[in-house]
N, C-alpha and C. Protein backbone atom coordinates (compact mmCIF):
# COMPACT_ATOMS: atom_id res chain seq x y z
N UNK A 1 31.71 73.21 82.43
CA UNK A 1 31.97 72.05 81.56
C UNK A 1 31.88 70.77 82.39
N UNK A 2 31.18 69.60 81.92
CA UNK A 2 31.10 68.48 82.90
C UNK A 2 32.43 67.83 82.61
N UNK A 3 32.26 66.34 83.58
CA UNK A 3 33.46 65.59 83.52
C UNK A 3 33.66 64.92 81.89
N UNK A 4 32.69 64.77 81.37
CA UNK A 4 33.03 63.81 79.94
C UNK A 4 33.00 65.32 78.62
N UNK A 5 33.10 66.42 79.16
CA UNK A 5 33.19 67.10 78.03
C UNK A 5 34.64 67.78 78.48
N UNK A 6 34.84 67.43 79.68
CA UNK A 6 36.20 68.19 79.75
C UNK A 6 37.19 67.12 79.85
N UNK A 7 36.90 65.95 79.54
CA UNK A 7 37.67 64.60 79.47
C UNK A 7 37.86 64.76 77.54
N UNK A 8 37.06 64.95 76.72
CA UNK A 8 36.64 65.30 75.42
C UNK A 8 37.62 66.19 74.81
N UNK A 9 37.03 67.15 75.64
CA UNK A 9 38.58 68.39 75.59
C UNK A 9 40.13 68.14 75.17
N UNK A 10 40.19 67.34 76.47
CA UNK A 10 41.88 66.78 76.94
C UNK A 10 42.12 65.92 75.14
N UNK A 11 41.02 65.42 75.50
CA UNK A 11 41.53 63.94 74.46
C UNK A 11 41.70 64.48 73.02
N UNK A 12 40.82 65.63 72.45
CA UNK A 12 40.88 66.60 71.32
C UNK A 12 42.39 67.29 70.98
N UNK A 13 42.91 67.69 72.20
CA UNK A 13 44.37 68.21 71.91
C UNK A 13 45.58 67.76 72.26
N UNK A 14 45.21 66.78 73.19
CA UNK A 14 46.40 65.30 73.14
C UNK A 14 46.26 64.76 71.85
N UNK A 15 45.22 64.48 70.97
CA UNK A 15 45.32 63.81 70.12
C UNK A 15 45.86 64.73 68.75
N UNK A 16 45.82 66.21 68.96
CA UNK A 16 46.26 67.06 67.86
C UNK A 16 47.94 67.10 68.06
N UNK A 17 48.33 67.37 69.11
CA UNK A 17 49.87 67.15 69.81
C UNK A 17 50.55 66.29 69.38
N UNK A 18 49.78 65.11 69.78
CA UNK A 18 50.15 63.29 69.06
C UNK A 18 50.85 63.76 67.97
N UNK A 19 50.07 64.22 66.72
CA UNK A 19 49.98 64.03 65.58
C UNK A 19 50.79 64.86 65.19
N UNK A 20 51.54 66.07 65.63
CA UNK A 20 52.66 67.01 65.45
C UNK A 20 54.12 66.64 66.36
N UNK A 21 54.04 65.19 66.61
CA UNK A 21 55.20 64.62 67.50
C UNK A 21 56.10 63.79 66.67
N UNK A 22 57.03 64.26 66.03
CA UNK A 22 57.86 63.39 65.13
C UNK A 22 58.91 62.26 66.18
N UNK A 23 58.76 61.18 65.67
CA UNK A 23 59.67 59.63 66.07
C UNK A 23 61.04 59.88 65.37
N UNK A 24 61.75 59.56 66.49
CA UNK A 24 63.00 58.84 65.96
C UNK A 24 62.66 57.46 64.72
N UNK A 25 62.94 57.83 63.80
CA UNK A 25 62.57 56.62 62.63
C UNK A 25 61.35 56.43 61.70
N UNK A 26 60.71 57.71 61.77
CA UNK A 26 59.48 57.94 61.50
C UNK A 26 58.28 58.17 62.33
N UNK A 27 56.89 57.99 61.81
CA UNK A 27 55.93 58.38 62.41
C UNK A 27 55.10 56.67 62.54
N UNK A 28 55.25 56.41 64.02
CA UNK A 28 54.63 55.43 64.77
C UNK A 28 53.11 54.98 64.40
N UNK A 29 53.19 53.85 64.71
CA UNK A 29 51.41 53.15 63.98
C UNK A 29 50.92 53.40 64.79
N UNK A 30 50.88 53.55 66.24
CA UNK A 30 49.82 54.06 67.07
C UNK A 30 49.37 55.67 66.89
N UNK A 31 50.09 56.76 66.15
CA UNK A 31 49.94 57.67 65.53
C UNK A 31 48.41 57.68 64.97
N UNK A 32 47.91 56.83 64.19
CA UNK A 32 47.53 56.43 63.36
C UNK A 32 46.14 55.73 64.01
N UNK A 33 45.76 55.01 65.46
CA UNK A 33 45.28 54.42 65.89
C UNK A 33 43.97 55.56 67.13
N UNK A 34 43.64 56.22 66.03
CA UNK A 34 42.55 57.09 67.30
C UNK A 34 41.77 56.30 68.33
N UNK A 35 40.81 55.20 67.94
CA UNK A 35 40.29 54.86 68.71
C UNK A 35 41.18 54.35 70.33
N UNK A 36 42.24 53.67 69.50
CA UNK A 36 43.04 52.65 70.88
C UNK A 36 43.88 53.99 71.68
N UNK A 37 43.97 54.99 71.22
CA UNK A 37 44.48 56.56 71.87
C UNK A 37 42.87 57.23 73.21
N UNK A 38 42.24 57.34 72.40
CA UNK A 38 40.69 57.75 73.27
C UNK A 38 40.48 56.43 73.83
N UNK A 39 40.32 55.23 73.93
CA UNK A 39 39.97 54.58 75.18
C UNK A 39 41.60 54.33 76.42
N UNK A 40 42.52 54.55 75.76
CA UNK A 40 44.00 54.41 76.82
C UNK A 40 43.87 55.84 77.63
N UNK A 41 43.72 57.13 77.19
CA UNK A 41 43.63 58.27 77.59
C UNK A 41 42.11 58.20 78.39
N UNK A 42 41.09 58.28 77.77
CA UNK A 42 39.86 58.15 78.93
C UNK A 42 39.76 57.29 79.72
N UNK A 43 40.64 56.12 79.55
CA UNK A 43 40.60 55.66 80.89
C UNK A 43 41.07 55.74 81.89
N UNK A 44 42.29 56.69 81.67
CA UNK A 44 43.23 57.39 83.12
C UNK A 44 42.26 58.39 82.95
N UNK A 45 41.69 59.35 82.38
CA UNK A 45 41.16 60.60 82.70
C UNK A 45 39.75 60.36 83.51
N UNK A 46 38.72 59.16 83.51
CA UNK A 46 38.02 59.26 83.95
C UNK A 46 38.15 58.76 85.45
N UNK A 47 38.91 58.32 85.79
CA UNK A 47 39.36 58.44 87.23
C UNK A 47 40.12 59.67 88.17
N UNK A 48 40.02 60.56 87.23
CA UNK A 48 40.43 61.72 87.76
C UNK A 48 39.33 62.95 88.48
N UNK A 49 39.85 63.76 89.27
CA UNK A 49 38.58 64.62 89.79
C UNK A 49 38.28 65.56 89.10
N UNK A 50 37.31 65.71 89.12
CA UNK A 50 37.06 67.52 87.83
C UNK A 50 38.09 68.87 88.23
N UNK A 51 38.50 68.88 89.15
CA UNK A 51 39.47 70.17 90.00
C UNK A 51 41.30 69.57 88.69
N UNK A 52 41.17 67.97 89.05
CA UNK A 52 42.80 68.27 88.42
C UNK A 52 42.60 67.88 86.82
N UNK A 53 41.34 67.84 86.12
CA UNK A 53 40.97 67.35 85.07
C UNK A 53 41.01 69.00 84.46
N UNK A 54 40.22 69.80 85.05
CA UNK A 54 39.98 71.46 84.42
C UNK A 54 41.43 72.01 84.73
N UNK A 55 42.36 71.44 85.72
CA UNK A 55 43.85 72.16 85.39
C UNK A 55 44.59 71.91 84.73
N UNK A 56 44.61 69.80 84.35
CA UNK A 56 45.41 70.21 82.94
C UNK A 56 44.89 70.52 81.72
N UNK A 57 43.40 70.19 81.16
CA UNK A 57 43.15 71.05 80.15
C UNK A 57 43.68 72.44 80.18
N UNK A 58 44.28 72.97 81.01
CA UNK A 58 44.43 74.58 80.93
C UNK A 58 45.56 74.46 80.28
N UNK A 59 46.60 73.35 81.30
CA UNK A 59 47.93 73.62 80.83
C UNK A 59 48.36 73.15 79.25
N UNK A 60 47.33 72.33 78.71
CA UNK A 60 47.07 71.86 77.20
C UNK A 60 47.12 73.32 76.34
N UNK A 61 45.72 73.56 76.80
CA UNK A 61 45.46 75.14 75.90
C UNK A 61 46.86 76.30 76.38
N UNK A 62 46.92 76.29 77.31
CA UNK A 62 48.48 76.93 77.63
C UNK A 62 49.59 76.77 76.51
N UNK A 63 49.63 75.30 76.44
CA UNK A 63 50.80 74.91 75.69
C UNK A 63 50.53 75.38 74.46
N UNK A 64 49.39 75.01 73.66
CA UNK A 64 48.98 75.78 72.66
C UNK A 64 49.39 76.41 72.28
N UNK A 65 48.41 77.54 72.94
CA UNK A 65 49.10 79.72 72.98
C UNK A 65 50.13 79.60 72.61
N UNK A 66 51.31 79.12 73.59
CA UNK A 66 52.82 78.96 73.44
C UNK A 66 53.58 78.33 73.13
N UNK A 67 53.38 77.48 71.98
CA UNK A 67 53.82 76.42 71.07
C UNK A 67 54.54 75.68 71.09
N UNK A 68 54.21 75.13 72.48
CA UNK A 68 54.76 73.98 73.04
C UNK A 68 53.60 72.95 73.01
N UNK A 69 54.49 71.56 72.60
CA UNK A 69 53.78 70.36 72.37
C UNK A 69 53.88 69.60 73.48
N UNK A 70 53.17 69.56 74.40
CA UNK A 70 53.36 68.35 75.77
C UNK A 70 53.19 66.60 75.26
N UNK A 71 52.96 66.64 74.25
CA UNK A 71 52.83 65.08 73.95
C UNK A 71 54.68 65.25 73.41
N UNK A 72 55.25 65.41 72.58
CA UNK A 72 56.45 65.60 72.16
C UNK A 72 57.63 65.91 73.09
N UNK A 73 57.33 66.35 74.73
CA UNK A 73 57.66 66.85 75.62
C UNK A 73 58.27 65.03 76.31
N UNK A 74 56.41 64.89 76.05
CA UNK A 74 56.55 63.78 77.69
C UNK A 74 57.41 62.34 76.68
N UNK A 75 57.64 62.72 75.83
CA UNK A 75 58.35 61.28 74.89
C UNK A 75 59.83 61.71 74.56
N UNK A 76 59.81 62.88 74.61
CA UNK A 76 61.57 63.21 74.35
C UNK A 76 62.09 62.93 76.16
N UNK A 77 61.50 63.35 77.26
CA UNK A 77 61.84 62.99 77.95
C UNK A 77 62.16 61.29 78.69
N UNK A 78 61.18 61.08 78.09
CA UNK A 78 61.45 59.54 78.07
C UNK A 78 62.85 58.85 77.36
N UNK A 79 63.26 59.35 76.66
CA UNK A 79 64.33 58.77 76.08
C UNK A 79 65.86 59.21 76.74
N UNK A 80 65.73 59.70 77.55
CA UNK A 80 66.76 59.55 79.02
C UNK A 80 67.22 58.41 79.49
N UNK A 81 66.04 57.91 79.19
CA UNK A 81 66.63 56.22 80.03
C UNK A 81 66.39 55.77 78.82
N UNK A 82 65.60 55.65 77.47
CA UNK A 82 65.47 55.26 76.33
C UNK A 82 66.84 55.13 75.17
N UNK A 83 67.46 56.26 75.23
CA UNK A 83 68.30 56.91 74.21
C UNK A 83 68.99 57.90 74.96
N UNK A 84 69.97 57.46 75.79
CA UNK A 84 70.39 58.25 76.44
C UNK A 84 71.21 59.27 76.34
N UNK A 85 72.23 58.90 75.18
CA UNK A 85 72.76 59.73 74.23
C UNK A 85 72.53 60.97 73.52
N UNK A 86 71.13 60.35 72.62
CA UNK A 86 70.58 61.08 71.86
C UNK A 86 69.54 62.39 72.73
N UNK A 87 69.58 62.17 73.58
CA UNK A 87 68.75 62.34 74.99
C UNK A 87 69.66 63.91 75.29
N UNK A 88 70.71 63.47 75.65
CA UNK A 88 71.48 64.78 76.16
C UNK A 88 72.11 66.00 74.74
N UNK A 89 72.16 64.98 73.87
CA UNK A 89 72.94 65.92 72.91
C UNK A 89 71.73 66.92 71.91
N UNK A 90 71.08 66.45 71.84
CA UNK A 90 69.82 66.59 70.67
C UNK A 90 68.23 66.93 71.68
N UNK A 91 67.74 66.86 73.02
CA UNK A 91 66.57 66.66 73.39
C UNK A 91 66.76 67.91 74.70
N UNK A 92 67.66 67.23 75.79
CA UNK A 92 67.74 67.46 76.97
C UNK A 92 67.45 69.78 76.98
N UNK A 93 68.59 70.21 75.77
CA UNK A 93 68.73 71.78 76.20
C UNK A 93 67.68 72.41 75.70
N UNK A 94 66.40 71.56 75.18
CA UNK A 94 65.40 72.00 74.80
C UNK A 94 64.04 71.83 75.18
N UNK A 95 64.21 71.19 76.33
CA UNK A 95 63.29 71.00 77.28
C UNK A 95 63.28 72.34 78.67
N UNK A 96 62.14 72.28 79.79
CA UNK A 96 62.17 73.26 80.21
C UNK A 96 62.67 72.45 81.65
N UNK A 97 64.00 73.03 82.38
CA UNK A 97 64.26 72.84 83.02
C UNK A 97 63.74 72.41 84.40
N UNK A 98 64.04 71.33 85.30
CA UNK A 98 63.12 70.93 86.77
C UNK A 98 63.85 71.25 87.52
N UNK A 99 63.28 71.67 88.61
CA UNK A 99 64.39 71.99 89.88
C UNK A 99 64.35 70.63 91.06
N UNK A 100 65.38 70.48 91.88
CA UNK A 100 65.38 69.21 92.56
C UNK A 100 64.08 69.06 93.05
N UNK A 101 63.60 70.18 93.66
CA UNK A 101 62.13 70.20 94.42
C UNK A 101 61.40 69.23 93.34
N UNK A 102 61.23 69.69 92.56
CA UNK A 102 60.28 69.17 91.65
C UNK A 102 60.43 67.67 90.57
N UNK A 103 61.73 67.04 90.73
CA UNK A 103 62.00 66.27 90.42
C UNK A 103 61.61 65.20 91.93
N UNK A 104 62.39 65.31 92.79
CA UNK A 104 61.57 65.08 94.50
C UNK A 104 59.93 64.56 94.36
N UNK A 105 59.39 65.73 94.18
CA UNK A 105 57.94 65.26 94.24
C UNK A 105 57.71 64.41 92.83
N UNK A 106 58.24 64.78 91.75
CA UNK A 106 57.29 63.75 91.19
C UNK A 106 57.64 62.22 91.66
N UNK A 107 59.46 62.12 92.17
CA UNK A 107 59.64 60.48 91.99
C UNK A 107 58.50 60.54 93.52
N UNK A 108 58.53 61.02 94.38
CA UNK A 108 57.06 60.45 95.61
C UNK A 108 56.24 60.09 94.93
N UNK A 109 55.95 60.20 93.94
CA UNK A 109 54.52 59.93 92.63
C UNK A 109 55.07 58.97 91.96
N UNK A 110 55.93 58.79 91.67
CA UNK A 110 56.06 57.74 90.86
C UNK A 110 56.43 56.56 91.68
N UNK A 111 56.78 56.81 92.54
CA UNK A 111 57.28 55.82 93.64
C UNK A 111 55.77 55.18 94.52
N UNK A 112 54.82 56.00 94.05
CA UNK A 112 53.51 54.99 94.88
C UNK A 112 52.82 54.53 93.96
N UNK A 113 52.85 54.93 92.61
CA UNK A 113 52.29 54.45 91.21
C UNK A 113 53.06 53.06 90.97
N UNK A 114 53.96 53.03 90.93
CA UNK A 114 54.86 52.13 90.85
C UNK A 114 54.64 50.99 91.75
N UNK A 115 54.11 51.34 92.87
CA UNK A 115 53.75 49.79 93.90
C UNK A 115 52.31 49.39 93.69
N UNK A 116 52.10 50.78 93.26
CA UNK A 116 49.87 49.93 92.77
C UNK A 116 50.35 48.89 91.68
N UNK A 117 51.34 49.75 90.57
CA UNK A 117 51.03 48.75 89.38
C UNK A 117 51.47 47.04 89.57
N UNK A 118 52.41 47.00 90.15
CA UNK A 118 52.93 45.62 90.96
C UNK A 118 51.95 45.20 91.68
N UNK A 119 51.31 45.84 92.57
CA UNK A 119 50.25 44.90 93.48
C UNK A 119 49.03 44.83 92.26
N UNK A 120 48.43 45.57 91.59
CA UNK A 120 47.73 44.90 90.68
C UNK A 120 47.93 43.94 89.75
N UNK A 121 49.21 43.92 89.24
CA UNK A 121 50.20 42.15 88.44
C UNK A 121 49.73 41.27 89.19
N UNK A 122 49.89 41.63 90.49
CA UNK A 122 49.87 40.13 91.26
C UNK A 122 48.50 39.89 91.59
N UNK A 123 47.50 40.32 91.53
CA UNK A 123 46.34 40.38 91.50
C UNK A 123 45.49 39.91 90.48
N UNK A 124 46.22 40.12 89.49
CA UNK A 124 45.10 40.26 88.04
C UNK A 124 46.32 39.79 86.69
N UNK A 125 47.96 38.17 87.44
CA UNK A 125 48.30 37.77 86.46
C UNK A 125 48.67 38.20 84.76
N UNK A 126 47.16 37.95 84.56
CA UNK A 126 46.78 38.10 82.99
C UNK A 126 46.88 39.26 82.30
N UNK A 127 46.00 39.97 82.99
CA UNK A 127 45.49 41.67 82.73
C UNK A 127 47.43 42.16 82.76
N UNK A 128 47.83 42.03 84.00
CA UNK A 128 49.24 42.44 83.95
C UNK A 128 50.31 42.17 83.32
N UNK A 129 50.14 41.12 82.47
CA UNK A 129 50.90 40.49 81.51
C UNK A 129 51.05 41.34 79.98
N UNK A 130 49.57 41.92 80.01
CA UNK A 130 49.25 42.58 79.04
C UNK A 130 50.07 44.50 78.93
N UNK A 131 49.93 44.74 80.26
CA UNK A 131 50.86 45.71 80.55
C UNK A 131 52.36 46.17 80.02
N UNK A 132 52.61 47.56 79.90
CA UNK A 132 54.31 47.47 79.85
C UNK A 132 54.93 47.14 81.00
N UNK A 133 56.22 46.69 80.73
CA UNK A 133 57.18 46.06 81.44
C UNK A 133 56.79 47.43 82.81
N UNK A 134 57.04 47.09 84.12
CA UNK A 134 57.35 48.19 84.92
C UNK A 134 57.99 48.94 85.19
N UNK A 135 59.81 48.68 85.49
CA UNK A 135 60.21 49.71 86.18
C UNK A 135 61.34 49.92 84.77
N UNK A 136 62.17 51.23 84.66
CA UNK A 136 62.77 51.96 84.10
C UNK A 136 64.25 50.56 83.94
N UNK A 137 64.84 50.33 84.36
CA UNK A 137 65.56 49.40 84.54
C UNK A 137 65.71 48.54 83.45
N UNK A 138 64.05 47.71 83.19
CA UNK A 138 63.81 47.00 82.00
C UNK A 138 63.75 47.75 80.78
N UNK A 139 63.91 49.09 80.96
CA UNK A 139 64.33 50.33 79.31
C UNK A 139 64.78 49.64 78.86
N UNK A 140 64.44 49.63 77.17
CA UNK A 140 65.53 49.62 75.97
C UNK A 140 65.19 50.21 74.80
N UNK A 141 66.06 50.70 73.86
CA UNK A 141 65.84 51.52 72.68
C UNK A 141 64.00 50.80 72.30
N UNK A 142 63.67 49.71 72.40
CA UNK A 142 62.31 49.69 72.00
C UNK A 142 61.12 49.17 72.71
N UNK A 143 61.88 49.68 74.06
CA UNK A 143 60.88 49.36 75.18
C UNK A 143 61.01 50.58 76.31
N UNK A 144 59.89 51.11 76.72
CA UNK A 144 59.61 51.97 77.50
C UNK A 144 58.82 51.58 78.48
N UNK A 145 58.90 52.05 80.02
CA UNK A 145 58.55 50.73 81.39
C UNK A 145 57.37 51.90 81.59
N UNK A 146 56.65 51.12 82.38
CA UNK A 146 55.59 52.34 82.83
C UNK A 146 56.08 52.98 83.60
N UNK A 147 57.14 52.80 84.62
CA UNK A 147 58.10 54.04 85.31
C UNK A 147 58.65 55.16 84.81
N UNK A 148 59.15 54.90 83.23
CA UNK A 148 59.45 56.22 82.55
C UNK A 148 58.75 56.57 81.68
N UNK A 149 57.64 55.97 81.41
CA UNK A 149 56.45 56.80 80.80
C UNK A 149 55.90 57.60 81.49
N UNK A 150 55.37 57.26 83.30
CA UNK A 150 55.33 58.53 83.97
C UNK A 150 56.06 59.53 84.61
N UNK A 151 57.32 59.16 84.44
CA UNK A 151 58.18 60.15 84.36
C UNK A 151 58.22 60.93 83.75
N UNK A 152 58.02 60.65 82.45
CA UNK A 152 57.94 61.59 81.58
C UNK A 152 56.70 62.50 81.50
N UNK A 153 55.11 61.73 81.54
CA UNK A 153 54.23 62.62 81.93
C UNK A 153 54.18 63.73 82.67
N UNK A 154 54.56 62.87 84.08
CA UNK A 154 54.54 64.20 85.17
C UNK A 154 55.56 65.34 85.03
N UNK A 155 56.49 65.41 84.11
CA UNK A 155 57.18 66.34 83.94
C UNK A 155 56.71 67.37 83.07
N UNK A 156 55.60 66.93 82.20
CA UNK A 156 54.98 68.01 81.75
C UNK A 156 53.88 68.81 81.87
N UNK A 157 53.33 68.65 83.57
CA UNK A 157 52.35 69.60 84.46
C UNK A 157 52.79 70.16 84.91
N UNK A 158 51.90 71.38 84.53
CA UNK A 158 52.37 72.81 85.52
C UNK A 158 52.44 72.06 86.73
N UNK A 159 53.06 73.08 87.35
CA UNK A 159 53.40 72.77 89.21
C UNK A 159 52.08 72.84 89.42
N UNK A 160 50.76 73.69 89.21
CA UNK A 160 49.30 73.68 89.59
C UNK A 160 49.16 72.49 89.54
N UNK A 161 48.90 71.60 88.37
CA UNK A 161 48.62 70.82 88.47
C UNK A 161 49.04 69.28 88.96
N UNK A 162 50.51 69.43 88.85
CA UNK A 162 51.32 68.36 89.63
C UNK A 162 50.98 68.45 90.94
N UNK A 163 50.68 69.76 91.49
CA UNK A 163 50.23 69.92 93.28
C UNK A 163 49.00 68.98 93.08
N UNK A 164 48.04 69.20 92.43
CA UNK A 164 46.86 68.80 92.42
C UNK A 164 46.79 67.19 92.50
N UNK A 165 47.92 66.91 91.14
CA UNK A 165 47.77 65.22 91.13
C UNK A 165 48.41 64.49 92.33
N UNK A 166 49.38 65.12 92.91
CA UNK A 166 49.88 64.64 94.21
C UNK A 166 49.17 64.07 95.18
N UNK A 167 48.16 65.47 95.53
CA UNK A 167 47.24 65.66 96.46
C UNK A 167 46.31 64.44 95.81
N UNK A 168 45.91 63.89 94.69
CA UNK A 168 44.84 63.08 94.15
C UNK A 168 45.53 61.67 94.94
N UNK A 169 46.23 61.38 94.48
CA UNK A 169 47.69 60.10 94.87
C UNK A 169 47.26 59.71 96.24
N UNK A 170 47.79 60.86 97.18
CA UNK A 170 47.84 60.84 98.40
C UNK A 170 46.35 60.29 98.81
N UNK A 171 45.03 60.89 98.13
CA UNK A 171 43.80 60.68 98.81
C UNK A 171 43.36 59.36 98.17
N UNK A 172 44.21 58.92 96.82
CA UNK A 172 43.41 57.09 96.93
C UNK A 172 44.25 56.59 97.91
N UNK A 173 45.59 56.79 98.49
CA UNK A 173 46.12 56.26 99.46
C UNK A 173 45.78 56.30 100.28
N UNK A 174 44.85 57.26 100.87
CA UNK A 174 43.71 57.29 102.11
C UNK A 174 42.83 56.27 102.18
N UNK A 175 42.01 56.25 100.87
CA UNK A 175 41.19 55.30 101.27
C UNK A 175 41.11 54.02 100.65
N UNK A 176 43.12 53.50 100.51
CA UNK A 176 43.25 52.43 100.13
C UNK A 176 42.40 52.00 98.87
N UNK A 177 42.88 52.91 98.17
CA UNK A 177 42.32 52.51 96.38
C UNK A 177 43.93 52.51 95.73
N UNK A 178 43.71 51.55 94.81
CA UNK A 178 44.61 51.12 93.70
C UNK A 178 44.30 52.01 92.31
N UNK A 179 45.31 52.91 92.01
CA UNK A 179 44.85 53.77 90.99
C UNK A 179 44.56 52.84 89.60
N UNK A 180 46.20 52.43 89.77
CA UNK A 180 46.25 51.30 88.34
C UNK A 180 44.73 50.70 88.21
N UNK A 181 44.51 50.08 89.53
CA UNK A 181 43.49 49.50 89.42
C UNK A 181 42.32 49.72 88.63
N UNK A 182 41.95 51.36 89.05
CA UNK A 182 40.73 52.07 88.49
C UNK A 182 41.40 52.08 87.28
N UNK A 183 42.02 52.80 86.77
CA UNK A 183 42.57 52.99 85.22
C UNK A 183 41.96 52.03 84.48
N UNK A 184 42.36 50.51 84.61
CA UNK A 184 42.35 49.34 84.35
C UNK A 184 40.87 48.78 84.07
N UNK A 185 40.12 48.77 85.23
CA UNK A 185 38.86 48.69 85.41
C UNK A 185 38.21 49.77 84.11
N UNK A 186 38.58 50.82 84.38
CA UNK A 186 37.95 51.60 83.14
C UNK A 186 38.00 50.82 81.81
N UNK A 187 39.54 50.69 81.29
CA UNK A 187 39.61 50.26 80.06
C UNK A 187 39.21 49.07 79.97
N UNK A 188 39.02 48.20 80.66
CA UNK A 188 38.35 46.79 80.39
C UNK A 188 36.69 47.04 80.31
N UNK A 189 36.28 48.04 80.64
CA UNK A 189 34.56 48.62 80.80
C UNK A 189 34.59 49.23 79.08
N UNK A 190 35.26 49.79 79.08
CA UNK A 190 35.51 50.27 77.68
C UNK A 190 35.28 49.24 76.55
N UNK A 191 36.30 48.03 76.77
CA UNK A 191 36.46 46.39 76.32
C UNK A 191 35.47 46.11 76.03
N UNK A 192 34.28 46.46 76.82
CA UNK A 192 33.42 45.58 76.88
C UNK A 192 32.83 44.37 77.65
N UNK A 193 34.00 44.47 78.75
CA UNK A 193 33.93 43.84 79.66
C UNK A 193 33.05 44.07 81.20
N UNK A 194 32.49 43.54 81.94
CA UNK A 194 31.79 43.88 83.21
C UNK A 194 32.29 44.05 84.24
N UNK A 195 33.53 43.81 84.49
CA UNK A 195 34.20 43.91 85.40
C UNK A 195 36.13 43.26 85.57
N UNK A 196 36.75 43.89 85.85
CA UNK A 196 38.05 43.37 85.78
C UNK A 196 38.14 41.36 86.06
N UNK A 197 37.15 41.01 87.11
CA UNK A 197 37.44 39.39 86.88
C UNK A 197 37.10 38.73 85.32
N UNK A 198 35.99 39.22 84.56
CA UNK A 198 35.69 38.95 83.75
C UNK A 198 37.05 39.10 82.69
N UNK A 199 37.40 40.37 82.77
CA UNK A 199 38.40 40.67 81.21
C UNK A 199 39.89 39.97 82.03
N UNK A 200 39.91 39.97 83.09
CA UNK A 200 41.20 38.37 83.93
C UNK A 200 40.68 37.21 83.26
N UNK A 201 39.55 36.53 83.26
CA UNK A 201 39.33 35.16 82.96
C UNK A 201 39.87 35.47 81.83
N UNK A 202 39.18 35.88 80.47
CA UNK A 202 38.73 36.61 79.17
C UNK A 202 40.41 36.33 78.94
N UNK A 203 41.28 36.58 79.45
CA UNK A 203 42.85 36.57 78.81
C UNK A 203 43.42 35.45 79.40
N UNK A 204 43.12 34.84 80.46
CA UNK A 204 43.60 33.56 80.77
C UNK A 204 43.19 32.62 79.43
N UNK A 205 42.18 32.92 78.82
CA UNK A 205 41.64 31.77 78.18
C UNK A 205 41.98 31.78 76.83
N UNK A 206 43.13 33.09 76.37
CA UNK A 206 43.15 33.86 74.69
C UNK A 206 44.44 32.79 75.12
């Protein structure tokens, strides 16, 4: 399977998951919003390598088989710092337990994600303005930071594949790449845009 059919894949049963994920308060307008779902999702996926792209499609179809919803997963977990209440009494004993190890590695992951997305703010102002708030801290019942949105993600990869994305992390840190960055760059290519200075001017000027 190449990279854009196994990017295709992902986005086919994230987007079926989506749609079997009930809200506190109903069912959300981005629910509802396929296109702005397939360019936010392909644009983290196409910066990914085909090795950790073919492991979480597995753990997708995994979840499947075993009727577990990882989109419903990575949003109940979020509401820890969201709904914290509702979090422990109603969410928490029905999730699948992390062990310290594994709570450990993901914050190392979230803890270097977390300094790209800041050094790209300061880089790109505008573009970053447009962003969620960053760190977990700024939570509130109707705001979710990009710190506990990937919190919540990474809690729902197999250990295969959390090894994998680690190891991904570690090697743009090798060669001094900004993940956010790429992400970003994608979805502004998506936009329609030529390049991240362009879709920076492009919002200085809205």
């Amino acid at each position: 399977m190449s990279t854009r059919q196994t990017i295709k894949s992902i986005i086919e049963r994230e987007w079926d998951q989506f749609q079997h994920t009930n809200n506190e308060g109903g069912r959300a307008s981005c629910q509802g919003n396929r296109p702005m779902f397939e360019v936010m999702r392909a644009s983290q996926f196409a910066a990914w390598p085909q090795e950790l792209l073919t492991s979480y499609l597995a753990d997708l179809r995994e979840a499947d088989a075993g009727g577990r919803n990882l989109v419903t997963e990575k949003y109940a977990r979020m509401m820890a710092s969201t709904a914290p209440e509702i979090y422990a009494r109603d969410l928490e004993p029905h999730l699948p337990r992390l062990s310290e190890a594994r709570i450990a590695q993901q914050e190392r992951i979230i803890k270097r994600q977390l300094a790209w997305a800041h050094e790209f703010a300061d880089r790109y102002p505008a573009l970053g303005a447009g962003m969620r708030v960053f760190d977990t801290a700024e939570d509130s019942e109707t705001t979710t930071s990009f710190e506990t949105y990937l919190r919540g993600e990474l809690a729902t990869y197999s250990q295969r594949t959390l090894d994998l994305y680690e190891r991904f992390v570690r090697e743009c840190e090798r060669r001094q790449e900004n993940l956010t960055e790429q992400i970003i760059a994608n979805t502004v290519r998506l936009g329609g845009y030529t390049n991240l200075d362009e879709a920076e001017a492009a919002q200085r000027r809205a």
